[in-house]
Protein backbone atom coordinates (compact mmCIF):
# COMPACT_ATOMS: atom_id res chain seq x y z
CA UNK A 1 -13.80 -16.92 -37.61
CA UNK A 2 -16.36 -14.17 -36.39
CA UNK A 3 -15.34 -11.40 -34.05
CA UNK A 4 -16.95 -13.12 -31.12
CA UNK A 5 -14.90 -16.30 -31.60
CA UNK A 6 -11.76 -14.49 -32.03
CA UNK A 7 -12.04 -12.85 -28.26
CA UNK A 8 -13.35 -16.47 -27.14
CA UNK A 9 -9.98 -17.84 -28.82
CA UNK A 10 -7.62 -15.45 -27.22
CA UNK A 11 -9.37 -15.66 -23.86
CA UNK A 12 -8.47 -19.57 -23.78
CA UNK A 13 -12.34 -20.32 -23.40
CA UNK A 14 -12.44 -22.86 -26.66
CA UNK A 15 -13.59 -25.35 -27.66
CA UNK A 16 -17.58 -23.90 -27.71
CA UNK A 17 -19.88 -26.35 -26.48
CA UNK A 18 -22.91 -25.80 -27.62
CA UNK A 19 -26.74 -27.21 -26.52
CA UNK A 20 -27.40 -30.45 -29.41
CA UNK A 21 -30.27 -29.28 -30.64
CA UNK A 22 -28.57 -25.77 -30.74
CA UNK A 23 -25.74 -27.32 -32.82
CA UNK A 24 -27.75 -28.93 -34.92
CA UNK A 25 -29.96 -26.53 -35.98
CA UNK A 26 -26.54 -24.62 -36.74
CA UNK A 27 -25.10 -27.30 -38.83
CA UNK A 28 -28.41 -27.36 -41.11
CA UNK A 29 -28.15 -23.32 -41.31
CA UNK A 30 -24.74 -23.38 -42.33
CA UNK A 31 -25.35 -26.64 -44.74
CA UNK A 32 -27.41 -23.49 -47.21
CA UNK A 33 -25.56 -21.33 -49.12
CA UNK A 34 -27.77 -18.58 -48.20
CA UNK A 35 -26.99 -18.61 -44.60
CA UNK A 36 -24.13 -17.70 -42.53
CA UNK A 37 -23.36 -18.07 -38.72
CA UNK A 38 -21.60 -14.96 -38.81
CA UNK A 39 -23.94 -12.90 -36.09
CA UNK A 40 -24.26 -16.44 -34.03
CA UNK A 41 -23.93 -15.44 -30.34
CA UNK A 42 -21.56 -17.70 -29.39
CA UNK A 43 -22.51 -19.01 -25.66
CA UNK A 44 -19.70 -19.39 -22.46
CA UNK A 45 -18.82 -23.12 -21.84
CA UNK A 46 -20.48 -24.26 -18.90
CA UNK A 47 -22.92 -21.54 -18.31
CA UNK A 48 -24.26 -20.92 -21.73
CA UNK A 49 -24.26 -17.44 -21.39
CA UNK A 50 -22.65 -14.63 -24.02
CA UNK A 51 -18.51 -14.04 -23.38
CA UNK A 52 -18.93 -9.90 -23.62
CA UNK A 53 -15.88 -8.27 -24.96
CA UNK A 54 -12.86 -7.27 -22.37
CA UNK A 55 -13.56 -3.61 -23.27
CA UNK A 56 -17.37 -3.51 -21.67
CA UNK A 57 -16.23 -6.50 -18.87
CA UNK A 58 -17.18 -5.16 -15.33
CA UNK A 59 -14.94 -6.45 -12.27
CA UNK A 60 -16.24 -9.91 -11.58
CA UNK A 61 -16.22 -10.37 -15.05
CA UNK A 62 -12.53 -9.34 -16.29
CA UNK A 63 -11.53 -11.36 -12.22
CA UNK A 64 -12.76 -14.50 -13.75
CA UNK A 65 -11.37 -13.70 -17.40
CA UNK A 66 -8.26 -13.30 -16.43
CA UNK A 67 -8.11 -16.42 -13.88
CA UNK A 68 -9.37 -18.75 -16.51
CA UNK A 69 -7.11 -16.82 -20.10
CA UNK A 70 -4.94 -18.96 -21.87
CA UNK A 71 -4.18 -16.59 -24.35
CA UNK A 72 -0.07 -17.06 -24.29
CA UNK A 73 2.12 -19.50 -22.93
CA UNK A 74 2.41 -18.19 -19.31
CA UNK A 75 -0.63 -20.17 -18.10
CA UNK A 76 1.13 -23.32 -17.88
CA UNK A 77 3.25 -22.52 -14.84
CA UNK A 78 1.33 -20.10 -12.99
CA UNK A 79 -0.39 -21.05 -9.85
CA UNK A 80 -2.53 -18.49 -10.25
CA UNK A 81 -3.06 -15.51 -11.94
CA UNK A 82 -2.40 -12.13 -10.53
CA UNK A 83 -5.06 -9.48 -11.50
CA UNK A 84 -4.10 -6.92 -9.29
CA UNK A 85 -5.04 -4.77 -6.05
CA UNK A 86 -6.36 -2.06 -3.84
CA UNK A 87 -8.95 1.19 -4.65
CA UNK A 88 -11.02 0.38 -7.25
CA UNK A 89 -12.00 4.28 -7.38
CA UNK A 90 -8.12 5.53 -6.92
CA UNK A 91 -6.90 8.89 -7.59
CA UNK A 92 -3.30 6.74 -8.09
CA UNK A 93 -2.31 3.41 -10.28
CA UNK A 94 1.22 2.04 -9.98
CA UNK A 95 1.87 -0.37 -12.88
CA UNK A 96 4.84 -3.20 -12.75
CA UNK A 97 6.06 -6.07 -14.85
CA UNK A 98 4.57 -8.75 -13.89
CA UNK A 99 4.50 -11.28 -10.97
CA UNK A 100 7.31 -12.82 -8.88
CA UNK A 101 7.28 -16.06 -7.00
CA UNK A 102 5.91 -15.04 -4.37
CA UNK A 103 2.80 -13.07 -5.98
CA UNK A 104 2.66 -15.91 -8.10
CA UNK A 105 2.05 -18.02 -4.65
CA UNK A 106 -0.26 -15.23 -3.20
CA UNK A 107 -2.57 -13.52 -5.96
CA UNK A 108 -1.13 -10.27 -5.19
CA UNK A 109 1.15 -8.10 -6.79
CA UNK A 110 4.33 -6.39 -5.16
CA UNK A 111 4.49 -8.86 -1.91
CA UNK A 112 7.77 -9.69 -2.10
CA UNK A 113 10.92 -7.62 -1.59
CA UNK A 114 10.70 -5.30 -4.37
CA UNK A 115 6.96 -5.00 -3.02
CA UNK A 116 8.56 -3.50 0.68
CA UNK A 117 10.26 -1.09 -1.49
CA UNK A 118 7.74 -0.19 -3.11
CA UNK A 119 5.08 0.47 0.17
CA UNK A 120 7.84 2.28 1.57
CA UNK A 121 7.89 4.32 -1.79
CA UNK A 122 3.98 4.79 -1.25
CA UNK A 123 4.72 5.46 2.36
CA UNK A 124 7.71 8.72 1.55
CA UNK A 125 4.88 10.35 -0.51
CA UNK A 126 1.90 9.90 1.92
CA UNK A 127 0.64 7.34 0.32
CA UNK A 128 -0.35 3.22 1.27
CA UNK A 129 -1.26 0.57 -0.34
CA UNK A 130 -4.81 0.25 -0.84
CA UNK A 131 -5.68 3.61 0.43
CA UNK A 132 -6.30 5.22 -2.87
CA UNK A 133 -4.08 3.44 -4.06
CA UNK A 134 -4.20 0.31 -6.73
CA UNK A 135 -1.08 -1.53 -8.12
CA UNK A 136 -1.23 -3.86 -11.06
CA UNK A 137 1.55 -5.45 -13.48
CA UNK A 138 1.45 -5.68 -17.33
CA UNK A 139 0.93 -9.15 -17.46
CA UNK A 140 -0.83 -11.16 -14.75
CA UNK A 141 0.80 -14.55 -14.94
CA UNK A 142 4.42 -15.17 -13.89
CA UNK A 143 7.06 -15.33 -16.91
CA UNK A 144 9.72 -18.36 -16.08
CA UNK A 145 12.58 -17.35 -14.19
CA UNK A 146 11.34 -13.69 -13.45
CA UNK A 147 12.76 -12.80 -17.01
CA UNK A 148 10.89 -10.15 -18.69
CA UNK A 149 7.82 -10.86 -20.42
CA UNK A 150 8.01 -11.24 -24.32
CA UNK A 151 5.87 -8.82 -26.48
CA UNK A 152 3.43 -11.46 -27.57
CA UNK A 153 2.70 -11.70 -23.81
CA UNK A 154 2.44 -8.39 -23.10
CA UNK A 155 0.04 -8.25 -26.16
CA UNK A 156 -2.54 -10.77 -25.02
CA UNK A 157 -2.43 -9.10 -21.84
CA UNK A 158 -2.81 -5.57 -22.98
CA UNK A 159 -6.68 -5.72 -23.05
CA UNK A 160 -7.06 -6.66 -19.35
CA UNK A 161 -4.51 -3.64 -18.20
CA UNK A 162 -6.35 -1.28 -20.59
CA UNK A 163 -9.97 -2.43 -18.77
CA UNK A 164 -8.43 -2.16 -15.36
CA UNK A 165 -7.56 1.47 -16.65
CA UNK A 166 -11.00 2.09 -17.45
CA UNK A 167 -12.50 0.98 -14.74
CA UNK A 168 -10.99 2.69 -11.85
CA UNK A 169 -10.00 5.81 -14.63
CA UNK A 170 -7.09 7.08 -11.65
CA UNK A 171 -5.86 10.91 -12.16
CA UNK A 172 -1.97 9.31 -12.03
CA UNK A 173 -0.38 6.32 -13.87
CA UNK A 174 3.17 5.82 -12.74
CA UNK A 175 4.44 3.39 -14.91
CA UNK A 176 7.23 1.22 -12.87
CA UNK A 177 10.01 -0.08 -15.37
CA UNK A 178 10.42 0.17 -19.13
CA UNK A 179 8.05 -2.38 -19.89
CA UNK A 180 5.07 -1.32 -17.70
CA UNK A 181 6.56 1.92 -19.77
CA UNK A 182 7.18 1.18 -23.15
CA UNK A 183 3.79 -1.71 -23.17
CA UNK A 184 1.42 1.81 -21.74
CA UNK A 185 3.09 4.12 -23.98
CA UNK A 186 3.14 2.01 -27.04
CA UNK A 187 6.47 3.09 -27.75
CA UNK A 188 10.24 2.52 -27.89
CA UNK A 189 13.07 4.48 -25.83
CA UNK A 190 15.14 3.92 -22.57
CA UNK A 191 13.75 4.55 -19.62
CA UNK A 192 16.04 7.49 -18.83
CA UNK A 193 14.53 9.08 -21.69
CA UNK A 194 10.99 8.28 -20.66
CA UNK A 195 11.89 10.08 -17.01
CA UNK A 196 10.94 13.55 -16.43
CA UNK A 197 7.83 14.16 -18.63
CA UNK A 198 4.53 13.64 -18.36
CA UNK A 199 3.31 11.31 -20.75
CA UNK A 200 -0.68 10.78 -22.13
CA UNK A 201 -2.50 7.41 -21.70
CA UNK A 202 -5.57 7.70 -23.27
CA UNK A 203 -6.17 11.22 -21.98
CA UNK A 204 -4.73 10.01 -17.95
CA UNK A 205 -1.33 11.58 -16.98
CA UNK A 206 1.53 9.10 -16.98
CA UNK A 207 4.97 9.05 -14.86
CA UNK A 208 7.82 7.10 -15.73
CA UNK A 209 9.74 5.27 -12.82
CA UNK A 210 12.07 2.51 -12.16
CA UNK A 211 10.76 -0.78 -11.28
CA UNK A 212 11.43 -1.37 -7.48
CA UNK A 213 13.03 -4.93 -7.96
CA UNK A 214 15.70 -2.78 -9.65
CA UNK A 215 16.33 -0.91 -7.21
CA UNK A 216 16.80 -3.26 -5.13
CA UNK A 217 20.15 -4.00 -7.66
CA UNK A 218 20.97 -0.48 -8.29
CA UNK A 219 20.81 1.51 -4.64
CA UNK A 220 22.43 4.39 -6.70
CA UNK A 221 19.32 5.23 -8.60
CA UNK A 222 17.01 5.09 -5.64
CA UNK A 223 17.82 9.18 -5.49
CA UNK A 224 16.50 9.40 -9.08
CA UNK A 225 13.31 7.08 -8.20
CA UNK A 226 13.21 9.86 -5.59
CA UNK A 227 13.12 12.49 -7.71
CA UNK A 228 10.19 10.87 -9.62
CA UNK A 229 8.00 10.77 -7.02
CA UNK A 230 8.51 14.20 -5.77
CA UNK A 231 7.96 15.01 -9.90
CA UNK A 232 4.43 12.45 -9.63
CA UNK A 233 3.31 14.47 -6.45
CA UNK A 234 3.98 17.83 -8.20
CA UNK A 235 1.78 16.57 -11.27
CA UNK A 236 -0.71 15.10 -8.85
CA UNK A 237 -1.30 18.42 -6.96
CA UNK A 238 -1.55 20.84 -10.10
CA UNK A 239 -4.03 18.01 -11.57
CA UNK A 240 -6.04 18.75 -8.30
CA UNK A 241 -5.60 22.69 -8.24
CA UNK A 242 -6.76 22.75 -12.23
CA UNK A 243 -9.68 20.31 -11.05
CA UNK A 244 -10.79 23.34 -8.20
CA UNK A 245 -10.44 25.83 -10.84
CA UNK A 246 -12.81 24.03 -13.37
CA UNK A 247 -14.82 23.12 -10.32
């Protein structure tokens, strides 16, 4: 299977359907031992255009990607799939789990309970949703239940949070829960043990947090959360004063 195929595969976009004459002229190619289909540009169903890798996807692209990926098991009970929202040039990127029944319902993350906590989180530290501001979860389709997503999802979702990254390339990532944690940081560890530091994603600052729908369960370690996002305004602000001093 060629390297195009393989992305096609994972993206949930096979079977290829491919133009007769196109196919046939394929078959007879491949019929010789002296020719492979190896470097065969593999065309999109239905529009006959190239599938581009996730890494060099622009928006519209990775939107539709996502919306259409069958790549794991979650796409048989979603509604729809939950890409994420706000700035798409923010200075900030809050990263959760994954979506609830009620994001699942709307196509946007954080909109349920554990989404009011988390605006009012935005709102203690001067900060809204959408206003510099973009939130996004690990995986985009809802696990059953609410449990936690398994690694194999979290691993055929991995390419579309890494894009996301790159694409709006924010100053902060504050990584809500240990697995928006542990999936970012490629890496084990409780989350108490994750707290406190600033952590490297691909050369972006990182902030561990607790998930907000845990709060919600644990009102005793909403002064901790605190704590975190005085620490994430701290980093924040020296990130801008070593940015004036370059500047």
């Amino acid at each position: 299977m060629t390297r195009r195929e393989r992305i096609l595969a994972e993206l949930g976009l096979t079977p290829l359907w491919l133009h007769r004459r196109r196919l046939d002229s394929l078959r007879t190619a491949s019929d010789s031992p002296r020719h492979s289909t190896s470097h065969v540009t593999m065309p999109e169903p239905h529009t006959g255009q190239a599938v581009r890798p996730v890494e060099v996807m622009d928006w519209k692209e990775l939107t539709e990607a996502v919306a259409t990926c069958r790549a794991c098991a979650l796409h048989k009970n979603r509604k729809q799939a939950v890409l994420g929202v706000g700035d798409k040039e923010a200075d900030w990127m809050f990263v959760g789990e994954g979506p609830g029944a009620e994001e699942d319902a709307r196509g946007e993350p954080f909109v349920g309970q554990a989404g009011k906590l988390l605006d009012n989180m935005l709102s203690a530290i001067g900060l809204k949703r959408g206003n510099n501001v973009y939130i996004a979860n690990v995986v985009k389709c809802r696990p059953p239940g609410n449990r936690n997503p398994a690694p194999a999802e979290t691993q055929a979702c991995q390419s579309f949070l890494d894009r996301q990254v790159a694409l709006i390339q924010p100053r902060l990532i504050v990584a809500l829960g240990k697995v928006a944690a542990t999936t970012l940081l490629a890496c084990g560890g409780t989350l108490g043990s994750m707290r406190n530091t600033v952590h490297d994603y691909r050369g972006i600052p990182l902030i561990v947090t607790y998930h907000p729908a845990y709060l919600l369960r644990s009102l005793t370690d909403k002064a901790k959360a605190w704590e975190d996002l005085c620490f994430a305004v701290e980093t924040m602000s020296g990130l801008s004063t070593a940015a004036r001093s370059v500047g």
